[in-house]
Protein backbone atom coordinates (compact mmCIF):
# COMPACT_ATOMS: atom_id res chain seq x y z
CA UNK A 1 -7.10 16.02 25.68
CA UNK A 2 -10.01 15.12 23.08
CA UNK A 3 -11.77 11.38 22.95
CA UNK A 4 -9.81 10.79 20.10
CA UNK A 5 -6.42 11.53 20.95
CA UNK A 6 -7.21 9.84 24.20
CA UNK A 7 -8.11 6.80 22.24
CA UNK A 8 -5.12 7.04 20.33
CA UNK A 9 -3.01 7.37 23.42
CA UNK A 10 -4.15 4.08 24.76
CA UNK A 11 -4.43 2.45 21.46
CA UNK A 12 -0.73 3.16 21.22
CA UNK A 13 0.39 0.96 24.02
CA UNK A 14 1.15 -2.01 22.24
CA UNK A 15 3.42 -0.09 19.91
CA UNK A 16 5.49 1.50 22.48
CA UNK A 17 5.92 -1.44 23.78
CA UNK A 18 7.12 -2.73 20.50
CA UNK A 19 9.80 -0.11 20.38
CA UNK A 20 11.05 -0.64 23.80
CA UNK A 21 11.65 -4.50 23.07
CA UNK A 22 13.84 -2.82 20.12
CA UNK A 23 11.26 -5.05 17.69
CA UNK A 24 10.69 -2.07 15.70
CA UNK A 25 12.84 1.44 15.99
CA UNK A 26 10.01 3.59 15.36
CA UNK A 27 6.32 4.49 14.68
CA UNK A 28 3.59 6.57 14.00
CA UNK A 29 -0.25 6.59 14.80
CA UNK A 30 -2.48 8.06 13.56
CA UNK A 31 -6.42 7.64 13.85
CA UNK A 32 -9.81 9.70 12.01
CA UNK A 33 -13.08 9.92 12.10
CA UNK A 34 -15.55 10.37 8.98
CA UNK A 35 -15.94 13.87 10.43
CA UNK A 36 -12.70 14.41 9.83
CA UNK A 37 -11.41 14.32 13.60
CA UNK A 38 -8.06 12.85 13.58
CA UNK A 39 -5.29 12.29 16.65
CA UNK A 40 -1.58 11.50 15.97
CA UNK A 41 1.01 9.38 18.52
CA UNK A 42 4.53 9.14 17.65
CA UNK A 43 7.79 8.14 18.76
CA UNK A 44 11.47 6.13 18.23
CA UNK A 45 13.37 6.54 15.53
CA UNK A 46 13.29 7.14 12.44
CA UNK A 47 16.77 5.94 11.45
CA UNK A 48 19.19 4.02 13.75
CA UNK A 49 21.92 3.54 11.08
CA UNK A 50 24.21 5.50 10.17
CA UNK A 51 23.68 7.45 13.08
CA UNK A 52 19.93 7.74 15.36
CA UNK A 53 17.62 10.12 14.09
CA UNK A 54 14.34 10.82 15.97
CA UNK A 55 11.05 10.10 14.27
CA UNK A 56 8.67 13.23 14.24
CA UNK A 57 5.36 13.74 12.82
CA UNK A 58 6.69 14.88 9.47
CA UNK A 59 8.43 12.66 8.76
CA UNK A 60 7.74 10.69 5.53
CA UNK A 61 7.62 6.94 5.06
CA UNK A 62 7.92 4.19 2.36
CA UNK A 63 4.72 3.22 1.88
CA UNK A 64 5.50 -0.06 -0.82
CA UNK A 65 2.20 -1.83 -0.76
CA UNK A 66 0.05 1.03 0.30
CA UNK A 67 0.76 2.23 -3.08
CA UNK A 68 -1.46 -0.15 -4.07
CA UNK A 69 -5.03 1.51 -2.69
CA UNK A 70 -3.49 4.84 -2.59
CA UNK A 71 -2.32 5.24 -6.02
CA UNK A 72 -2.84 2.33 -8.44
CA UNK A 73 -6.78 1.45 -7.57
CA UNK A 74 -7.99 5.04 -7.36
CA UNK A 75 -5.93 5.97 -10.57
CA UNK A 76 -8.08 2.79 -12.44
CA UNK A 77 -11.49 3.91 -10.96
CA UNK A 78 -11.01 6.81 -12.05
CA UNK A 79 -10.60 5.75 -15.64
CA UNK A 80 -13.61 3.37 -15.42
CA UNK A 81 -15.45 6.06 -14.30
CA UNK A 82 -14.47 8.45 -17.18
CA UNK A 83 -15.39 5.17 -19.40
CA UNK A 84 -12.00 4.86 -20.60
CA UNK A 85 -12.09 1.04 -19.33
CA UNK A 86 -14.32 -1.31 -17.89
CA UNK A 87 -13.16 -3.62 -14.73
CA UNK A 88 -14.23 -6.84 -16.86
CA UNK A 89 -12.49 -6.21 -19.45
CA UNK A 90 -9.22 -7.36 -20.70
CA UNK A 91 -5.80 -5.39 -19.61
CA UNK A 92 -4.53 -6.47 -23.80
CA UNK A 93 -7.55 -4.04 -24.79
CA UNK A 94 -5.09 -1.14 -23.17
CA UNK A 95 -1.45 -3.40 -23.52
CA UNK A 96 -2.23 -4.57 -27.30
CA UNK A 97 1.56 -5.59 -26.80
CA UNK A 98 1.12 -7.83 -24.10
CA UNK A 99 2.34 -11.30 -24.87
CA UNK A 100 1.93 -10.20 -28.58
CA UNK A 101 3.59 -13.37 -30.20
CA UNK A 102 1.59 -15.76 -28.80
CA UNK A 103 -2.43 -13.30 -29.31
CA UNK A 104 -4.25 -16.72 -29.59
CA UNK A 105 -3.42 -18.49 -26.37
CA UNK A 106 -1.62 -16.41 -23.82
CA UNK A 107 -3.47 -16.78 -20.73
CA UNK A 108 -2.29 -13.08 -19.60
CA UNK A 109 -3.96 -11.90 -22.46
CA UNK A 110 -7.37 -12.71 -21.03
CA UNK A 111 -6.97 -11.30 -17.81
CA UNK A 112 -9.14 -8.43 -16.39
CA UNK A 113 -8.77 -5.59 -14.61
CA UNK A 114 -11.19 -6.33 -12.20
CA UNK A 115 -8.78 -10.15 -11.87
CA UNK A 116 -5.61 -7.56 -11.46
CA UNK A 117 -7.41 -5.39 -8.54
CA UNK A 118 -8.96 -8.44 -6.49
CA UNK A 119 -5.56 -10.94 -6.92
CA UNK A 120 -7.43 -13.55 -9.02
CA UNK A 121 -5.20 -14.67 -11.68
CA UNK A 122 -2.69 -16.95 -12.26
CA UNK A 123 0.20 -15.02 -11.54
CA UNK A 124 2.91 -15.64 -8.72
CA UNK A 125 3.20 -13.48 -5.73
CA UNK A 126 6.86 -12.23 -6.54
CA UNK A 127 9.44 -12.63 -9.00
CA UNK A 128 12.83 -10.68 -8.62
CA UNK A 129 12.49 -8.94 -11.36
CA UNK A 130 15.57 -6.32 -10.92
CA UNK A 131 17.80 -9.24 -11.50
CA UNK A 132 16.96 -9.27 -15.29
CA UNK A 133 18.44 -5.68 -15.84
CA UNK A 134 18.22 -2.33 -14.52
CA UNK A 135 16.96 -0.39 -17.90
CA UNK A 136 13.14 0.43 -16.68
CA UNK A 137 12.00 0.16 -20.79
CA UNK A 138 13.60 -3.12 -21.34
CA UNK A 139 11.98 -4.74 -17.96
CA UNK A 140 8.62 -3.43 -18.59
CA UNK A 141 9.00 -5.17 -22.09
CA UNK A 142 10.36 -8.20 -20.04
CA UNK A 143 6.97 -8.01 -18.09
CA UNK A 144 5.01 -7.95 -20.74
CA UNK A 145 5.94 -10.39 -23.15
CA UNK A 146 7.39 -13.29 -20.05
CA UNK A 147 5.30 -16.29 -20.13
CA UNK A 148 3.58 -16.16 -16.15
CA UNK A 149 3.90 -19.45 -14.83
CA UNK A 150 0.62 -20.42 -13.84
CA UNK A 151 -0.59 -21.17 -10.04
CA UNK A 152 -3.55 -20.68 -7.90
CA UNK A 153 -4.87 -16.85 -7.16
CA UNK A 154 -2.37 -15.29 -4.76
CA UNK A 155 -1.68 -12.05 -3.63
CA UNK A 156 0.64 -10.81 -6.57
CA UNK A 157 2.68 -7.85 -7.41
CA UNK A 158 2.84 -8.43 -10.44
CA UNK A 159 -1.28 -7.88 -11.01
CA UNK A 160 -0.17 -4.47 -9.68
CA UNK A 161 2.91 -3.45 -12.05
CA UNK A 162 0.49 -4.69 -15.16
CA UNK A 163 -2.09 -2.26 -13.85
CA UNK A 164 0.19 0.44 -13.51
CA UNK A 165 1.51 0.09 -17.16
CA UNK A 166 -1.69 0.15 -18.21
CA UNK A 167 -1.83 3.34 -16.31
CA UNK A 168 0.94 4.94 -18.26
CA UNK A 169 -0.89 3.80 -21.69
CA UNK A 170 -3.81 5.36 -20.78
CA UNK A 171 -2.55 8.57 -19.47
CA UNK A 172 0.06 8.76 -21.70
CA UNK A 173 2.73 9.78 -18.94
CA UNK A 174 4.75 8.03 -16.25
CA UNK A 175 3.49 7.04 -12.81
CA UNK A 176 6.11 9.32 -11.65
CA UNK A 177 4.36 12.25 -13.18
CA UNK A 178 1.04 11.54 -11.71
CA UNK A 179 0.49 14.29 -8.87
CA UNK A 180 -0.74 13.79 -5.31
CA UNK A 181 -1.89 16.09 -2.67
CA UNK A 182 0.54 17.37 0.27
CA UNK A 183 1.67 14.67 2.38
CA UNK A 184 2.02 12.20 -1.12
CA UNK A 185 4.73 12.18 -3.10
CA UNK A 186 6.86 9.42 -5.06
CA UNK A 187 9.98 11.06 -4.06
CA UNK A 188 9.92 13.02 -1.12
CA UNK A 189 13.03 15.08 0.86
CA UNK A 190 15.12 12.25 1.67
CA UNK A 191 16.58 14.11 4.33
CA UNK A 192 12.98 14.41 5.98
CA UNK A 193 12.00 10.92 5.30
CA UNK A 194 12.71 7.20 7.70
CA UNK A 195 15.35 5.08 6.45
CA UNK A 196 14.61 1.32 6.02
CA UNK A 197 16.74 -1.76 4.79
CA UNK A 198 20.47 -1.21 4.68
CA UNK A 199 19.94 -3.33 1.25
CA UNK A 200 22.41 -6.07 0.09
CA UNK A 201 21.90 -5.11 -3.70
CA UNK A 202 22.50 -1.51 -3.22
CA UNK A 203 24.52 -1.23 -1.07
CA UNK A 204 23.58 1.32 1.40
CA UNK A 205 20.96 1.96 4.08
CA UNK A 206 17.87 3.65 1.80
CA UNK A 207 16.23 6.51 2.75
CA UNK A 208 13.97 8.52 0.96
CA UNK A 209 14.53 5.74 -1.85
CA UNK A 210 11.88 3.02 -2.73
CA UNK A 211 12.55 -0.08 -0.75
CA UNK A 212 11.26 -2.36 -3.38
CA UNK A 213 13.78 -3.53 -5.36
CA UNK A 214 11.47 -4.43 -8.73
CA UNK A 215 9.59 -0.41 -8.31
CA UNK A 216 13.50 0.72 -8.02
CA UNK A 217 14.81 -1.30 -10.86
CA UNK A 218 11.20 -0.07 -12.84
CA UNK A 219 12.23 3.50 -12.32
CA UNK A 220 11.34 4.74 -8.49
CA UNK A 221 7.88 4.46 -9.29
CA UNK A 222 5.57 1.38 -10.08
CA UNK A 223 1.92 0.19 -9.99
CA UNK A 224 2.44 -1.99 -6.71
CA UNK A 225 5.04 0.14 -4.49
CA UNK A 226 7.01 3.44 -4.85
CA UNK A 227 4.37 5.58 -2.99
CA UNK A 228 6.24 7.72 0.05
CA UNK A 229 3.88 9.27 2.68
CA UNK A 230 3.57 11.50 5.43
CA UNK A 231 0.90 10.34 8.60
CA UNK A 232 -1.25 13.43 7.49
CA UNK A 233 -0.52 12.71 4.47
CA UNK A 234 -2.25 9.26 4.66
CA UNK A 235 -4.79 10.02 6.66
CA UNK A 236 -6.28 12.94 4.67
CA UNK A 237 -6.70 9.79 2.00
CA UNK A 238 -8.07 7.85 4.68
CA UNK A 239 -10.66 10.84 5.16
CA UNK A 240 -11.73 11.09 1.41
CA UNK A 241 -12.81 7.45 1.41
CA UNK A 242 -14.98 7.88 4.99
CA UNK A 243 -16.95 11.17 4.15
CA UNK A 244 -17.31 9.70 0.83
CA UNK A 245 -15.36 13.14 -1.17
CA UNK A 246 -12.48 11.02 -2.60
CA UNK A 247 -14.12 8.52 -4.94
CA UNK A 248 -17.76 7.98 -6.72
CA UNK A 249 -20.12 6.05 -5.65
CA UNK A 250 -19.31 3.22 -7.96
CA UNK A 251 -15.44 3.62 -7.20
CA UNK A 252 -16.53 3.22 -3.14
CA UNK A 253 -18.69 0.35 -3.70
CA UNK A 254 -15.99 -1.82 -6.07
CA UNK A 255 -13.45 -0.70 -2.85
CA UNK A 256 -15.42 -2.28 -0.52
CA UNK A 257 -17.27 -5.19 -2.04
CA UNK A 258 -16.02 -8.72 -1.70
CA UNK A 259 -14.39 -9.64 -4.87
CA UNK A 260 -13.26 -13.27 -3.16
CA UNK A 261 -13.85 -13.74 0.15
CA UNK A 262 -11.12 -12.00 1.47
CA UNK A 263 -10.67 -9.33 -1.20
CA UNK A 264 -11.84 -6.45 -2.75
CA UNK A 265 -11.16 -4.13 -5.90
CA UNK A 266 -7.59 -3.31 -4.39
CA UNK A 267 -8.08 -4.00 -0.88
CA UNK A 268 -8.23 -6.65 1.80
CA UNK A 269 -11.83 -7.05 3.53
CA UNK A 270 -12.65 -7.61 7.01
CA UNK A 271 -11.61 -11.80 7.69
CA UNK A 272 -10.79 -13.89 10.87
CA UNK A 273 -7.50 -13.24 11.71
CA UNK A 274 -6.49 -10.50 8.96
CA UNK A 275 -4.22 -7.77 10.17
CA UNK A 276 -6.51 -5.29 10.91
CA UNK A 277 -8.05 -6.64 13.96
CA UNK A 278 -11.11 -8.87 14.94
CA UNK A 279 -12.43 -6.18 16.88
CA UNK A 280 -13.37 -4.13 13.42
CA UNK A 281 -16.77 -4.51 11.86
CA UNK A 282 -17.35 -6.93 8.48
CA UNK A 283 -17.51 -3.44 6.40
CA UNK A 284 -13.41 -2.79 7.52
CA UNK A 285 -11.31 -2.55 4.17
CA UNK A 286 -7.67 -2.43 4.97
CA UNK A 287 -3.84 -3.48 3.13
CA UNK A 288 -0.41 -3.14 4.89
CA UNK A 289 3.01 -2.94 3.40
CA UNK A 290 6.16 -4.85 3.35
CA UNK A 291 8.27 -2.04 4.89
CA UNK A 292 5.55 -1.63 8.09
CA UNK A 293 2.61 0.35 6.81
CA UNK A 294 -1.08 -0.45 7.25
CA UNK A 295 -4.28 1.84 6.97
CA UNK A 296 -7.54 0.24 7.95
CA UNK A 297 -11.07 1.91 7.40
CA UNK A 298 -14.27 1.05 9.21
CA UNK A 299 -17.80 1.95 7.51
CA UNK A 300 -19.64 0.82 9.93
CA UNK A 301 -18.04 2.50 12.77
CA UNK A 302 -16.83 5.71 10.59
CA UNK A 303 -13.55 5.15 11.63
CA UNK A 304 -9.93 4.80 10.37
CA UNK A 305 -6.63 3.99 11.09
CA UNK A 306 -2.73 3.96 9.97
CA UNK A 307 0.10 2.63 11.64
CA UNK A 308 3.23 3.09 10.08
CA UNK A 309 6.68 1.83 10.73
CA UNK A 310 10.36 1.41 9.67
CA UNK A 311 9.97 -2.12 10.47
CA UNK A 312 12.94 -3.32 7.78
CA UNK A 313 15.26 -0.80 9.80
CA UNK A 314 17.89 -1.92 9.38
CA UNK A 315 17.19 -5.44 8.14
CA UNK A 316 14.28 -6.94 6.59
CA UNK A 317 15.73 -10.36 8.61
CA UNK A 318 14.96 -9.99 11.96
CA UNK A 319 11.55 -11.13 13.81
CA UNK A 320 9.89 -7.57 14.07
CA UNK A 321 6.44 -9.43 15.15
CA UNK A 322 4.55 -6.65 12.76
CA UNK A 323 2.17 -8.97 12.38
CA UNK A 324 0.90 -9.27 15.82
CA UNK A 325 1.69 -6.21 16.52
CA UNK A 326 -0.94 -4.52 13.80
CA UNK A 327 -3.86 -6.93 15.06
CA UNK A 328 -3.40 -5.70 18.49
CA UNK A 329 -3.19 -2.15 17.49
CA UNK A 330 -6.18 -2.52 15.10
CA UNK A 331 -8.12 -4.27 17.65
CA UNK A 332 -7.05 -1.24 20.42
CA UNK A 333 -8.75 1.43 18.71
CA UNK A 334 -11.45 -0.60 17.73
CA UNK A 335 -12.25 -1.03 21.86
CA UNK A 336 -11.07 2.24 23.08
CA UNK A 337 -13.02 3.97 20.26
CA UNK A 338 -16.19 1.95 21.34
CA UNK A 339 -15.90 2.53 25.09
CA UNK A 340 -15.45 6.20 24.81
């Protein structure tokens, strides 16, 4: 067995332990090394309901908010590095539309990208959108011209499903239409992939269907969630942001500078008591998502990591203790990757 997949072995233990307490049914491991080493761990289920399904390596998940630094931030980079857009300035300069009977004073109209990416405007966390309608044009009109009541910065969603309009103006094309590598996909073989919630509103267990309900009402496919994944899938991301081939130089340096002092240009940064660990260095970026994804990437250390589960399986409303349950894993391979 190699260091690494030793490491991941005994980085694993809190998660197995997490399955056999039945807090989550299933879960994947996966870690790499800027060199492009990687190890994999895997095991429960990947479905429980309608009938148990065993979780295997190929399996692909729901990644909702990974979707966020694996799709949305790269995609907007990538046009600021083509000097389509600049991150200071204004999303209306792309969404002329946005809030368009009210040009003089609407707030949203002033908002940046570089705002959007980092979580500093006034817009709430969440708003069930999918309860005004399930026509993907109308909502995104909805979106756009809905006065935002204002708040304090918070994490928000809907900084993300502005972005990824702005996306579509730019390009021209849906989000659904924008192509990944192997192991990416906005709608994958749903017979391949892990089921989560058995939701209320649609009746049904999903699988191989976004979880979100606001990226399923927007289409399947939306700047904040929609993105399905495979652990290789994630992880050869994961390696294009260590050995530096995925992104510029600029893109890289917005990724892992502090925006706020918790945030970067799409991603969380290294902070006392953030999901990734306390054992990682100050230059760890990292984001989860809702359904039980996280990917976390140390700099310092050239080292990265992705846990994904089916927490949600079968209900979102049940203590899964994710939360705990990602420090200790983060803070695992941190130790067993140092004492090797």
């Amino acid at each position: 067995m190699s260091h690494l997949a030793t490491i991941a072995e005994a980085a694993f233990n809190p998660v197995a332990r997490a399955i056999a307490a039945h807090c989550i049914p299933g879960a994947t491991l996966g870690v790499i090394t800027a060199d492009g080493e990687r190890a994999l761990v895997s095991t429960g289920s990947a479905q429980l309901e309608p009938r148990r399904e065993a979780l295997t390596l190929g399996h692909w998940f729901d990644l909702a908010s990974l979707t966020k630094v694996i799709a949305t931030t790269p995609t907007i980079l990538r046009l600021v590095d083509d000097g389509r857009i600049a991150l200071d300035q204004p999303l209306a300069d792309v969404i002329p539309d946005l809030r368009q009977y009210d040009v003089a004073g609407a707030i949203e109209r002033r908002v940046t990208f570089r705002q959007c990416l980092s979580h500093q405007t006034h817009f709430p966390a969440v708003e069930p959108i999918y309860t005004y309608g399930d026509d993907p044009r109308r909502l995104r009109a909805f979106i756009l011209q809905r006065e935002w009541r204002a708040g304090p910065p918070v994490y928000s969603d809907i900084n993300f499903i502005l972005l990824g309009i702005a996306i579509e103006r730019l390009t021209r094309r849906p989000l659904d239409k924008i192509c990944f590598p192997p192991g990416l996909a906005w709608r994958p073989d749903a017979a391949l992939s892990v089921a989560t919630e058995r939701c209320m509103w649609r009746e049904r267990v999903l699988k191989g269907e976004v979880h979100d309900e606001n990226a399923s009402a927007l289409g399947g496919a939306a700047g904040h969630a929609g993105l399905f994944g495979t652990i290789d899938g994630v992880l050869d991301f994961a390696l294009g942001l260590l050995d530096g081939s995925g992104a510029s130089e600029a893109a890289l340096m917005a990724m892992r500078e502090r925006a706020s002092p918790t945030r970067t240009c799409g991603w969380e940064r290294h902070f006392p008591g953030w999901p990734g660990g306390d054992a990682c260095s100050d230059m760890t970026i990292g984001h989860t998502g809702f359904t039980g994804t996280g990917l976390w990437l140390d700099f310092q250390r050239g080292l990265g990591w992705a846990l994904l589960t089916n927490r949600v399986h079968p209900t979102r409303h049940a203590d899964s203790g994710i939360a705990a349950l990602r420090r200790a894993t983060g803070n695992a391979v941190v130790r067993a990757f140092d004492a090797r």
